[in-house]
C-alpha atoms as a PDB file:
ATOM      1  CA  UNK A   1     127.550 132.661  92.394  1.00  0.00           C
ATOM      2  CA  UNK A   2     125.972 130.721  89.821  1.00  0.00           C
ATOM      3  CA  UNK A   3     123.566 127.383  90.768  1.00  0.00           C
ATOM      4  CA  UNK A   4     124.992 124.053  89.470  1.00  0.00           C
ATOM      5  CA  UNK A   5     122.759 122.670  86.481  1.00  0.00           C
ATOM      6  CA  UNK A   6     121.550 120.120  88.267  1.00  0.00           C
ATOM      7  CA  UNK A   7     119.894 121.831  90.858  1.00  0.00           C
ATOM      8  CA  UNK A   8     118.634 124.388  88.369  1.00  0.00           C
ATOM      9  CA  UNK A   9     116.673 121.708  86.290  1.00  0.00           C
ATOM     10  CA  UNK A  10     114.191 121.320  83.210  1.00  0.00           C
ATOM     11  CA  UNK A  11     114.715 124.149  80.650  1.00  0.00           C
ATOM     12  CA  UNK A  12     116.967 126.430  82.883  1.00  0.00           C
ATOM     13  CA  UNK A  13     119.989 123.577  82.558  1.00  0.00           C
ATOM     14  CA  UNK A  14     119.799 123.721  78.862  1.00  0.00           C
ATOM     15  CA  UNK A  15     122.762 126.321  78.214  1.00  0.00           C
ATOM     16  CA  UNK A  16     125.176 124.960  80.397  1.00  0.00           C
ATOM     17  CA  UNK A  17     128.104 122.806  78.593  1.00  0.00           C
ATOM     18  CA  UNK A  18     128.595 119.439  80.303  1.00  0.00           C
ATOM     19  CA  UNK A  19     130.985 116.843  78.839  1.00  0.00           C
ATOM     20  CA  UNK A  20     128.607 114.050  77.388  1.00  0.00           C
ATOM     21  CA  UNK A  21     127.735 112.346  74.596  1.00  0.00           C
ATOM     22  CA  UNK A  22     124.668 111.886  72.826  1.00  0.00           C
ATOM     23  CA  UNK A  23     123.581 107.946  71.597  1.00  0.00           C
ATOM     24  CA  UNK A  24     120.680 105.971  70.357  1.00  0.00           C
ATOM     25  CA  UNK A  25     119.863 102.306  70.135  1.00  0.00           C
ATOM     26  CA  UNK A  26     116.959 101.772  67.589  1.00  0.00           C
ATOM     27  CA  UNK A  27     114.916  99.085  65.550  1.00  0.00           C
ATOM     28  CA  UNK A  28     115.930 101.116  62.627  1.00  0.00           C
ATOM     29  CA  UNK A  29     115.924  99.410  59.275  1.00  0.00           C
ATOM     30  CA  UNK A  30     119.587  98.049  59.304  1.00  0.00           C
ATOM     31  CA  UNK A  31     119.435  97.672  55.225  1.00  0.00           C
ATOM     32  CA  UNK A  32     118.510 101.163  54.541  1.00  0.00           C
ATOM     33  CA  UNK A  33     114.896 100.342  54.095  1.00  0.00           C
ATOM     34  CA  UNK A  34     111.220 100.607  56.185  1.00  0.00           C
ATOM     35  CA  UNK A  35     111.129  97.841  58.037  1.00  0.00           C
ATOM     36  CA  UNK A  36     112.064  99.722  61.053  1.00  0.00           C
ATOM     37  CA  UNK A  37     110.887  97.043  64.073  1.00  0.00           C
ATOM     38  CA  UNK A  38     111.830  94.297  65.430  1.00  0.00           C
ATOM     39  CA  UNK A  39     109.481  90.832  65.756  1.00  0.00           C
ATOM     40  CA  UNK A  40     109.584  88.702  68.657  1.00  0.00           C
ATOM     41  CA  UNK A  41     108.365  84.835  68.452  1.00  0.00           C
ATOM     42  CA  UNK A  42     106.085  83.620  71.176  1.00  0.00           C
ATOM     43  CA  UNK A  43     107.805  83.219  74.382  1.00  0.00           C
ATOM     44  CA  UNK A  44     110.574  84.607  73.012  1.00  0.00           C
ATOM     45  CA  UNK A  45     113.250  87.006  74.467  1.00  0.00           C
ATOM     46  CA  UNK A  46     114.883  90.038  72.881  1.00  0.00           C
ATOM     47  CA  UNK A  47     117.647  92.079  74.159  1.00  0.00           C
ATOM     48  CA  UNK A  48     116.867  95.558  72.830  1.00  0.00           C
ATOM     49  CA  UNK A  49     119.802  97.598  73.923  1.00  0.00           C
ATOM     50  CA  UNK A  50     123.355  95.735  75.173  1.00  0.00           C
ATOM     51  CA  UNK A  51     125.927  98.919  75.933  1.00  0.00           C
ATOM     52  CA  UNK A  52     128.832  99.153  77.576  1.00  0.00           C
ATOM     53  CA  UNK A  53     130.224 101.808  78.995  1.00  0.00           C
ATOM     54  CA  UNK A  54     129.327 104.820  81.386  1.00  0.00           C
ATOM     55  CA  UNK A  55     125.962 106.761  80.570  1.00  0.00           C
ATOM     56  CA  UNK A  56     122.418 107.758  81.527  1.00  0.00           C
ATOM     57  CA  UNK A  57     119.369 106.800  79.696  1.00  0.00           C
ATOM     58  CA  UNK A  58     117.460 109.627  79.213  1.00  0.00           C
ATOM     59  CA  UNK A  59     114.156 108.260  77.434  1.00  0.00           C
ATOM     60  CA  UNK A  60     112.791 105.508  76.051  1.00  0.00           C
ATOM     61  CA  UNK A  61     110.062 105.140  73.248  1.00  0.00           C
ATOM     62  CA  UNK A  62     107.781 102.164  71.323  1.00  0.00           C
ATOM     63  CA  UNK A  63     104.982 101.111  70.065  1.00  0.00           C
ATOM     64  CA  UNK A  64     103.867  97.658  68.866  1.00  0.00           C
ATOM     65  CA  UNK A  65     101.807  95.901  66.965  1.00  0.00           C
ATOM     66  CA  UNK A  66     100.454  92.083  68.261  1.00  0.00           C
ATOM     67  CA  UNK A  67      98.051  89.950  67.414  1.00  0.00           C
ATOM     68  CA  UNK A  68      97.651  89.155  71.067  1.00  0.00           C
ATOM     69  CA  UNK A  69      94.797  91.015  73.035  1.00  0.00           C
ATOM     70  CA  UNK A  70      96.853  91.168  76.298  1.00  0.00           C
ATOM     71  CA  UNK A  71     100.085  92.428  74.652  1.00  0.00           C
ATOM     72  CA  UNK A  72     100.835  95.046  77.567  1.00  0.00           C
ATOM     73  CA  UNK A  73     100.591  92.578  80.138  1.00  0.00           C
ATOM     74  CA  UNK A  74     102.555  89.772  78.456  1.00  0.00           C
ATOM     75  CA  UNK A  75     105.106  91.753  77.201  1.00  0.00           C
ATOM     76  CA  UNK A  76     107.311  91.692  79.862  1.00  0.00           C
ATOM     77  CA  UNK A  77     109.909  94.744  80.323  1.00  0.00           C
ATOM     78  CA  UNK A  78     113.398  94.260  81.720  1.00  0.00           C
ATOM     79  CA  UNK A  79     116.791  95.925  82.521  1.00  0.00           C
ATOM     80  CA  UNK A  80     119.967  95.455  84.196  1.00  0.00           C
ATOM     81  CA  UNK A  81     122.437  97.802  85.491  1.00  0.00           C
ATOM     82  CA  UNK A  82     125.956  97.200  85.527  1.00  0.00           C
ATOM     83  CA  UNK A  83     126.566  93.180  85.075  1.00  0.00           C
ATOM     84  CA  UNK A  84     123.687  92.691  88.095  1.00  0.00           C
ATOM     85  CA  UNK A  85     122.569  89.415  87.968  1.00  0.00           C
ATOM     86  CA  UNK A  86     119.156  89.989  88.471  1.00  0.00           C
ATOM     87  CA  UNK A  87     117.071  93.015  86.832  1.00  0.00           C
ATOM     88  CA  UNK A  88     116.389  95.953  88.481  1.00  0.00           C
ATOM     89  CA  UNK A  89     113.406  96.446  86.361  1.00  0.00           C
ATOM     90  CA  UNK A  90     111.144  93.539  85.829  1.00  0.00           C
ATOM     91  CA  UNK A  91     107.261  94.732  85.108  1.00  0.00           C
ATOM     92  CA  UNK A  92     104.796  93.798  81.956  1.00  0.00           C
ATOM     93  CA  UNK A  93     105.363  96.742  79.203  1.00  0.00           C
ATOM     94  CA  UNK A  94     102.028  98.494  79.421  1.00  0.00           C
ATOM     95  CA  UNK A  95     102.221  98.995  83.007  1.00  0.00           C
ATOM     96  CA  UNK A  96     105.519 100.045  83.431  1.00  0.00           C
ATOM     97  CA  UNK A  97     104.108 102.928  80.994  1.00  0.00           C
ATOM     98  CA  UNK A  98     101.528 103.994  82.962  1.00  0.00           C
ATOM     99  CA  UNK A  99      98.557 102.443  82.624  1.00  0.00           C
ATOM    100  CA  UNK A 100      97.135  98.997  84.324  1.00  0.00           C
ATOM    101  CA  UNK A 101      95.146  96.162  83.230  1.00  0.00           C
ATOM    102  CA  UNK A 102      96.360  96.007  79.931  1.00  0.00           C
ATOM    103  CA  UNK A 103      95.015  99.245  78.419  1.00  0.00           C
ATOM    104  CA  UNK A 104      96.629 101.789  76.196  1.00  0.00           C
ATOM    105  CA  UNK A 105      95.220 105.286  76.706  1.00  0.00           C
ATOM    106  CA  UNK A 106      96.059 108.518  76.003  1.00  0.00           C
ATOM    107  CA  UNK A 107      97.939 110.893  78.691  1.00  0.00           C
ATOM    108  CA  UNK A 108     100.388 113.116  79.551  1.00  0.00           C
ATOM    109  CA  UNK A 109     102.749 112.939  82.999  1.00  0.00           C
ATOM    110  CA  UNK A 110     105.796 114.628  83.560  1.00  0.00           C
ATOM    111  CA  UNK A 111     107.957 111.101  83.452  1.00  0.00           C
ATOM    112  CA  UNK A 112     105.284 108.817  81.336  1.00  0.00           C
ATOM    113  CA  UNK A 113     103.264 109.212  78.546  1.00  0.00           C
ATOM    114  CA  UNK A 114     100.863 107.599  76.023  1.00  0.00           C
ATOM    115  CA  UNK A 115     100.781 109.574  73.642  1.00  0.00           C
ATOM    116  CA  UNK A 116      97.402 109.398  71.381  1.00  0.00           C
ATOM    117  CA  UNK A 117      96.921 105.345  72.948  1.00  0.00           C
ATOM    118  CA  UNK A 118     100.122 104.268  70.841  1.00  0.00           C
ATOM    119  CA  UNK A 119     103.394 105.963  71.531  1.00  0.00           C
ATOM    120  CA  UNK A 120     104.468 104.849  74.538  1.00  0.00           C
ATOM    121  CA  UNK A 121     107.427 107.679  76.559  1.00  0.00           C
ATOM    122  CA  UNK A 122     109.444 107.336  79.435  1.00  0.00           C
ATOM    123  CA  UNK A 123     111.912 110.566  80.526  1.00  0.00           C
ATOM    124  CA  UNK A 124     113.054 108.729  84.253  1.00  0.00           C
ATOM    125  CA  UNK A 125     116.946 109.326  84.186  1.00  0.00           C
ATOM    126  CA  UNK A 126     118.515 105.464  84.488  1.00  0.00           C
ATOM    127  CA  UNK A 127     122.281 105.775  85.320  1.00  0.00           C
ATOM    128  CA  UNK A 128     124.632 102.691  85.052  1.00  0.00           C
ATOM    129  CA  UNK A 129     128.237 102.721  85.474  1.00  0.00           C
ATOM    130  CA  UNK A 130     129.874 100.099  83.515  1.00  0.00           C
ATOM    131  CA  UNK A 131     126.569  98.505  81.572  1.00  0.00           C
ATOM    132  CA  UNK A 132     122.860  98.627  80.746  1.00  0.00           C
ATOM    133  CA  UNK A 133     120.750  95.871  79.046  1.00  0.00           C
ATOM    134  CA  UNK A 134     117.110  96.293  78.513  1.00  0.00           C
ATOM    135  CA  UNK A 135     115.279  93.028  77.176  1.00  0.00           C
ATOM    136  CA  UNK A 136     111.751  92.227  76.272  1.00  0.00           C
ATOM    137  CA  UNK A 137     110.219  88.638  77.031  1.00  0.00           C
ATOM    138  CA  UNK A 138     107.351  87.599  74.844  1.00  0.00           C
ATOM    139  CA  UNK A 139     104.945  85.742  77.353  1.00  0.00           C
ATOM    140  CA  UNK A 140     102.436  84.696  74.864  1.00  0.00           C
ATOM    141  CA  UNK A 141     101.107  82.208  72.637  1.00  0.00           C
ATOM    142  CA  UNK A 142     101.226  84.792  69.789  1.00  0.00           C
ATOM    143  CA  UNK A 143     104.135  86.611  67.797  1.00  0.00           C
ATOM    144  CA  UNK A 144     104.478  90.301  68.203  1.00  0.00           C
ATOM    145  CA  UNK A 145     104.521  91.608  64.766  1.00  0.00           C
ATOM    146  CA  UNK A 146     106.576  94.359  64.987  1.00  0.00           C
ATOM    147  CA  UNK A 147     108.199  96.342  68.029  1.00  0.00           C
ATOM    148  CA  UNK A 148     109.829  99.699  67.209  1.00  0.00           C
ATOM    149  CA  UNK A 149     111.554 101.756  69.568  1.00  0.00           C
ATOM    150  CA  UNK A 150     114.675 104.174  70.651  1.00  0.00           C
ATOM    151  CA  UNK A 151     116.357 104.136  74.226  1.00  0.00           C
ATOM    152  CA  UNK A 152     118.170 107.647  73.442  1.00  0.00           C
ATOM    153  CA  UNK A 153     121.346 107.637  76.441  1.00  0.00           C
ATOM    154  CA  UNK A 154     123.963 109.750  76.879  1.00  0.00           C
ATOM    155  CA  UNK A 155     127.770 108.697  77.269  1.00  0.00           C
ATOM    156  CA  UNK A 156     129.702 110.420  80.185  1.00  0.00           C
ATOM    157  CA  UNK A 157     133.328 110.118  81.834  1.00  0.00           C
ATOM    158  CA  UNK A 158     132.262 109.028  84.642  1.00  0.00           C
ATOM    159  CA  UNK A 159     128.891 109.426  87.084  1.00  0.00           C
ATOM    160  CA  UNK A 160     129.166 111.222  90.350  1.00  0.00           C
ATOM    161  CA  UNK A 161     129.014 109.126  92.771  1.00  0.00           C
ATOM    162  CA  UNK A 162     125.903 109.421  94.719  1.00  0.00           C
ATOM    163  CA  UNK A 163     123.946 108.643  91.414  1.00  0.00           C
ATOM    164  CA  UNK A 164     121.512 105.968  92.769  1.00  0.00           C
ATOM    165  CA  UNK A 165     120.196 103.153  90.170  1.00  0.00           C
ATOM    166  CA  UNK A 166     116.526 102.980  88.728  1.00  0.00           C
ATOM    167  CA  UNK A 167     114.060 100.575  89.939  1.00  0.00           C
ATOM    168  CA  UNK A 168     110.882  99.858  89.014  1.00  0.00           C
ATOM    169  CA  UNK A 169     108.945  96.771  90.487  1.00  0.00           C
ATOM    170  CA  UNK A 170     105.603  95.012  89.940  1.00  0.00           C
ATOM    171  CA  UNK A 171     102.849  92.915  92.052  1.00  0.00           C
ATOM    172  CA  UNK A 172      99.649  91.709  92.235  1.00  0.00           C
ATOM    173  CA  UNK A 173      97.379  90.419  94.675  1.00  0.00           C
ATOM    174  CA  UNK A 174      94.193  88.822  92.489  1.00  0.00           C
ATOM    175  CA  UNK A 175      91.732  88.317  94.339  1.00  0.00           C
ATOM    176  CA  UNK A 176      92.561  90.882  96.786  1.00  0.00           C
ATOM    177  CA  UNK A 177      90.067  90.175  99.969  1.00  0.00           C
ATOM    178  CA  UNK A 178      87.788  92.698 100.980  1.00  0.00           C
ATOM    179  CA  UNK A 179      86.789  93.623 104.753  1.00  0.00           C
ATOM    180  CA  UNK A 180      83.132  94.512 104.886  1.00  0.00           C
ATOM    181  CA  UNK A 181      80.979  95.959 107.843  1.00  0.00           C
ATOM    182  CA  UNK A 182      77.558  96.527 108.796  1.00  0.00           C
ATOM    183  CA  UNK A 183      76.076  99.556 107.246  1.00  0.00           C
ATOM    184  CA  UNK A 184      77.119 102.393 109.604  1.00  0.00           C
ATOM    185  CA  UNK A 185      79.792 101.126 110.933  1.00  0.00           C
ATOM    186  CA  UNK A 186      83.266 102.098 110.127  1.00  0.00           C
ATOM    187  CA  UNK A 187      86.536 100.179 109.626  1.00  0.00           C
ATOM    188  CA  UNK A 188      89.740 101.208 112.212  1.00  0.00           C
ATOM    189  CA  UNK A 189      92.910 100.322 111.049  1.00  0.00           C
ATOM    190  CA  UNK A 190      95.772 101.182 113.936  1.00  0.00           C
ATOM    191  CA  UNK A 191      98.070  98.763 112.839  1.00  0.00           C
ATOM    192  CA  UNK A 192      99.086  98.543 109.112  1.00  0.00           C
ATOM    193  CA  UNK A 193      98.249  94.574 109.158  1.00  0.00           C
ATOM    194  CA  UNK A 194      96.597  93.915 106.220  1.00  0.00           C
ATOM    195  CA  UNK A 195      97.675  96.298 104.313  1.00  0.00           C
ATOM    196  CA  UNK A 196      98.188  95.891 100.304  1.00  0.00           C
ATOM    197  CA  UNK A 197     102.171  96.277 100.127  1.00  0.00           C
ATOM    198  CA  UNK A 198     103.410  98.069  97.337  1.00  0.00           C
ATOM    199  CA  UNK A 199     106.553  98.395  97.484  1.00  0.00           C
ATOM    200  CA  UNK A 200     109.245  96.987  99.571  1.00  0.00           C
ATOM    201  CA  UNK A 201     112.775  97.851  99.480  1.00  0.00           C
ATOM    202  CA  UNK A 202     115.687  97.414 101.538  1.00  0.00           C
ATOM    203  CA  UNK A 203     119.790  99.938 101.252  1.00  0.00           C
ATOM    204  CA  UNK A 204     119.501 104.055 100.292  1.00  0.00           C
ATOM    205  CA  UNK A 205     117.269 105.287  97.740  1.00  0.00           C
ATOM    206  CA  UNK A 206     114.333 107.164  97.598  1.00  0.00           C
ATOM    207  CA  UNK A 207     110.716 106.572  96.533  1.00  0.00           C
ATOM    208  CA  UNK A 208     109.596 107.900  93.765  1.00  0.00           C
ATOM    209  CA  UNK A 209     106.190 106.490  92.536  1.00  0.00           C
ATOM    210  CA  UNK A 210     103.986 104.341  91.741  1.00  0.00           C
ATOM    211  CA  UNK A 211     100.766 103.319  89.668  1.00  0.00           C
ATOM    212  CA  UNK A 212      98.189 101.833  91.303  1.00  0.00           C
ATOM    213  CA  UNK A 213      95.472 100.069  88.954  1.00  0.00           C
ATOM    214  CA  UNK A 214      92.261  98.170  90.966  1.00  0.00           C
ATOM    215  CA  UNK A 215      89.603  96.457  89.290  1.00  0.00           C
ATOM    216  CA  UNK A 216      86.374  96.301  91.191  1.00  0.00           C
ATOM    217  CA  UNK A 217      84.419  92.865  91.048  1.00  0.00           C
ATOM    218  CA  UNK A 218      81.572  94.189  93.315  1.00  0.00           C
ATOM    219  CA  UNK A 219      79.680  97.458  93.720  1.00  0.00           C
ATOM    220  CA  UNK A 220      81.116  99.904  96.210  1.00  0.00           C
ATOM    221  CA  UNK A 221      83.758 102.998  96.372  1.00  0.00           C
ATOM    222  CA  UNK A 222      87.772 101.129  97.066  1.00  0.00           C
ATOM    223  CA  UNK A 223      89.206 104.496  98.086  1.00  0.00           C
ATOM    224  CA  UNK A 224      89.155 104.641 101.955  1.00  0.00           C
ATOM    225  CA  UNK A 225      92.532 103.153 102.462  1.00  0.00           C
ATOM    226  CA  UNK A 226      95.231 105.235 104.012  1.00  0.00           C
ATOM    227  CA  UNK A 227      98.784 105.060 102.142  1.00  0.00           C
ATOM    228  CA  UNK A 228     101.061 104.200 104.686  1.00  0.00           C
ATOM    229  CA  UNK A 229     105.075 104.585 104.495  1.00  0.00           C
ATOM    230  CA  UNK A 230     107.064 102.809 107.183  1.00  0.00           C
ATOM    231  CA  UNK A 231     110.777 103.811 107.016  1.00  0.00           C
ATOM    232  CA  UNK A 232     114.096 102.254 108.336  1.00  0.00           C
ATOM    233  CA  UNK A 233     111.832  99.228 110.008  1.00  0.00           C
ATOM    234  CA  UNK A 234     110.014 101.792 111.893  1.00  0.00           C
ATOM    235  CA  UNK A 235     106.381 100.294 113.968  1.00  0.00           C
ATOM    236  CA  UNK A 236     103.238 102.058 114.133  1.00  0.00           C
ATOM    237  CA  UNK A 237     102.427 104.571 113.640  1.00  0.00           C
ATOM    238  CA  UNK A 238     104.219 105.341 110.257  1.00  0.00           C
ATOM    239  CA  UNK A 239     106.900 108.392 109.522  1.00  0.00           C
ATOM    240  CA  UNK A 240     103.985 108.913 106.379  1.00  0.00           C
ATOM    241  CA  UNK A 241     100.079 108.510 107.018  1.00  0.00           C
ATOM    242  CA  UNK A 242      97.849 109.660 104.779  1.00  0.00           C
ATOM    243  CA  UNK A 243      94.082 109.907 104.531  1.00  0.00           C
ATOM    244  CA  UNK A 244      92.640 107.993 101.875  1.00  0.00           C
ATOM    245  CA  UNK A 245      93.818 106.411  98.124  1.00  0.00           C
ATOM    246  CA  UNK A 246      92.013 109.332  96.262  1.00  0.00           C
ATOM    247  CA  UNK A 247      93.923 112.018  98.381  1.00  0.00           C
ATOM    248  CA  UNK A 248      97.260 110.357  97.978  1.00  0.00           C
ATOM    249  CA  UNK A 249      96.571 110.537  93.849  1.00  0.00           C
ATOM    250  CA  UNK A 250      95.924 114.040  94.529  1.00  0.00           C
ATOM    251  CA  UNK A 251      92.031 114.684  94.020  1.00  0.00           C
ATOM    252  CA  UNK A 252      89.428 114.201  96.385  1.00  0.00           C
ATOM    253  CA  UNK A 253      86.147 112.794  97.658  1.00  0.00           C
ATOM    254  CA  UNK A 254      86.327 110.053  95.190  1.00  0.00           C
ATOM    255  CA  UNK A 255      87.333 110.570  91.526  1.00  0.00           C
ATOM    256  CA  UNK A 256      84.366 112.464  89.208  1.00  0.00           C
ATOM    257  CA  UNK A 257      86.150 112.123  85.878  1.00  0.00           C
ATOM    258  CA  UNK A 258      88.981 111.012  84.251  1.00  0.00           C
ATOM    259  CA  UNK A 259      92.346 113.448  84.261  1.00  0.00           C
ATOM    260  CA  UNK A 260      96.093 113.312  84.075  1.00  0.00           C
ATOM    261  CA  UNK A 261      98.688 116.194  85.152  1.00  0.00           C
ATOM    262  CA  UNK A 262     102.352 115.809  85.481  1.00  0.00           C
ATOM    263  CA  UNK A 263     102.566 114.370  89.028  1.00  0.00           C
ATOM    264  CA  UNK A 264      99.345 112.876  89.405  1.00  0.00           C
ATOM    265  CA  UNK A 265      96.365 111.222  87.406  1.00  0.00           C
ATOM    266  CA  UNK A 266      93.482 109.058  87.219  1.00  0.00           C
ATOM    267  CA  UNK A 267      93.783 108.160  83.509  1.00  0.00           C
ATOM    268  CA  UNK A 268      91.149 105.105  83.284  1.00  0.00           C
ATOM    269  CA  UNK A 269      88.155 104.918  85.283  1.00  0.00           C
ATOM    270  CA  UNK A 270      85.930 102.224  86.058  1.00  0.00           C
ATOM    271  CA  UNK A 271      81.824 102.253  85.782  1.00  0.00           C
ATOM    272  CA  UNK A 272      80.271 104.456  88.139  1.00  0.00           C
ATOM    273  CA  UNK A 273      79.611 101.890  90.864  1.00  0.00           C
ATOM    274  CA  UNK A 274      83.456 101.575  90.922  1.00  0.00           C
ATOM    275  CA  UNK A 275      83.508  97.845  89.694  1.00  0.00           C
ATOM    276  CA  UNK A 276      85.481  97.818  86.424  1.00  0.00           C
ATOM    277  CA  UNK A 277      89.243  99.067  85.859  1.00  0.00           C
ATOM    278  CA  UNK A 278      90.638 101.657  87.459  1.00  0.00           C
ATOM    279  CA  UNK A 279      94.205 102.817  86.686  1.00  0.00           C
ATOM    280  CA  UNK A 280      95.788 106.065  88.615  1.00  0.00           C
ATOM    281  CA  UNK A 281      98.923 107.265  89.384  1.00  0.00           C
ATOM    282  CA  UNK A 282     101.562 109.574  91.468  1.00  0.00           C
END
């Protein structure tokens, strides 16, 4: 008995014949010429993709050009799954991409990429049922000069039914306080108050993710926090404890360089007294 081609995945699922249909929605040059972007006025907004329909969005690709120094933080990155009144995905550009504090970089994940600092790639599947609508808000003084991208989808019948919906959220806490002890001593923490939340979500789903950037105002190593997962309104201790933020990215004792693999990375590091930005993800 054959496996399904879902469960088979990646390359292996490439032979087998499902009923879809492949589409694009593009900045492309409408009269035939090379003026293949879009521009987008300050504080502007501009839908980029408005379909109807049943489909899954498969990946999405830009790059931009902007006057503005913080473009990847005021850019601001939404979408909307069928009709919702309120978007599922609501994050500044350059994060949602991979990489904090405003900072285009060069790296390669599985799901993310930026690819040689400009091209920016996303390959997370986003299934709607009757709509998507992805939208960019311009949250600057400045224009954007030119935005060019492709959200590549593809149309199906119908989605099976336990397809869940992509989310992706973000926060900030700025400053965030610190908790500092005499030299020798060592912080307990048996209670998850305090902690620096994340994410959190309420309904079925499952966690996929998430990039984590810190920027370090004063001297001294940030990584000795546990992650922490508390499912289903569970108390301490947690279903998931882990044992410290540089474990959970998937090196350890501390970061020594810069790297990026296809689950995990540490793609911009910070001066080596650990004040500066940091950007990592999992």
């Amino acid at each position: 008995m054959s496996l399904p081609p879902y469960i088979l995945g990646g390359l292996a699922a490439l032979p087998y014949y499902r009923e879809s249909y492949p589409r694009r929605v593009s900045s492309y040059d409408r009269t035939g010429g090379n003026r293949d972007f879009i521009t987008v006025k300050p504080w502007e907004t501009k839908v980029l993709a408005n379909i109807d329909g049943v489909g899954v969005i498969r990946h999405i690709w830009c790059t931009i050009a902007s006057e503005d120094k913080y473009y990847l933080r005021n850019i601001v990155l939404r979408m909307y799954w069928d009709g919702e009144p309120n978007p599922s995905v609501e994050t500044p550009i350059g994060d949602f991409f991979g990489i904090g504090h405003g900072v285009a970089k060069h790296f390669i994940s599985l799901p993310l990429t930026m690819t040689c600092d400009r091209g920016f790639n996303c390959y997370f599947p986003m299934p709607f049922s009757r709509s998507a609508r992805i939208e960019i808000e311009n949250q600057s003084d400045k224009p954007v000069g030119a935005f060019y991208y492709h959200i590549d989808y593809e149309e199906l019948p119908a989605l099976d039914e336990n397809m869940l919906r992509f989310h992706a959220k973000w926060r900030r806490e700025n400053p965030t306080d610190a908790i500092y002890y005499p030299p020798g001593e060592e912080g307990k923490n048996t209670s998850g108050e305090g902690n620096y939340l994340i994410l959190e979500a309420y309904g079925y789903g499952r966690y996929i993710g998430c990039i984590l950037s810190v920027y370090g105002l004063k001297p001294g190593w940030w990584g000795e926090g546990d992650e922490m997962i508390f499912i289903d309104g569970e108390k301490w201790p947690p279903s998931i404890h882990g044992t410290g933020t540089e474990d959970y990215i998937g090196s350890a004792w501390g970061f020594n360089r810069e790297f990026y693999g296809p689950f995990h990375g540490f793609p911009l590091m910070g001066k080596p007294d650990w004040t500066g930005p940091s950007s990592m993800y999992r």
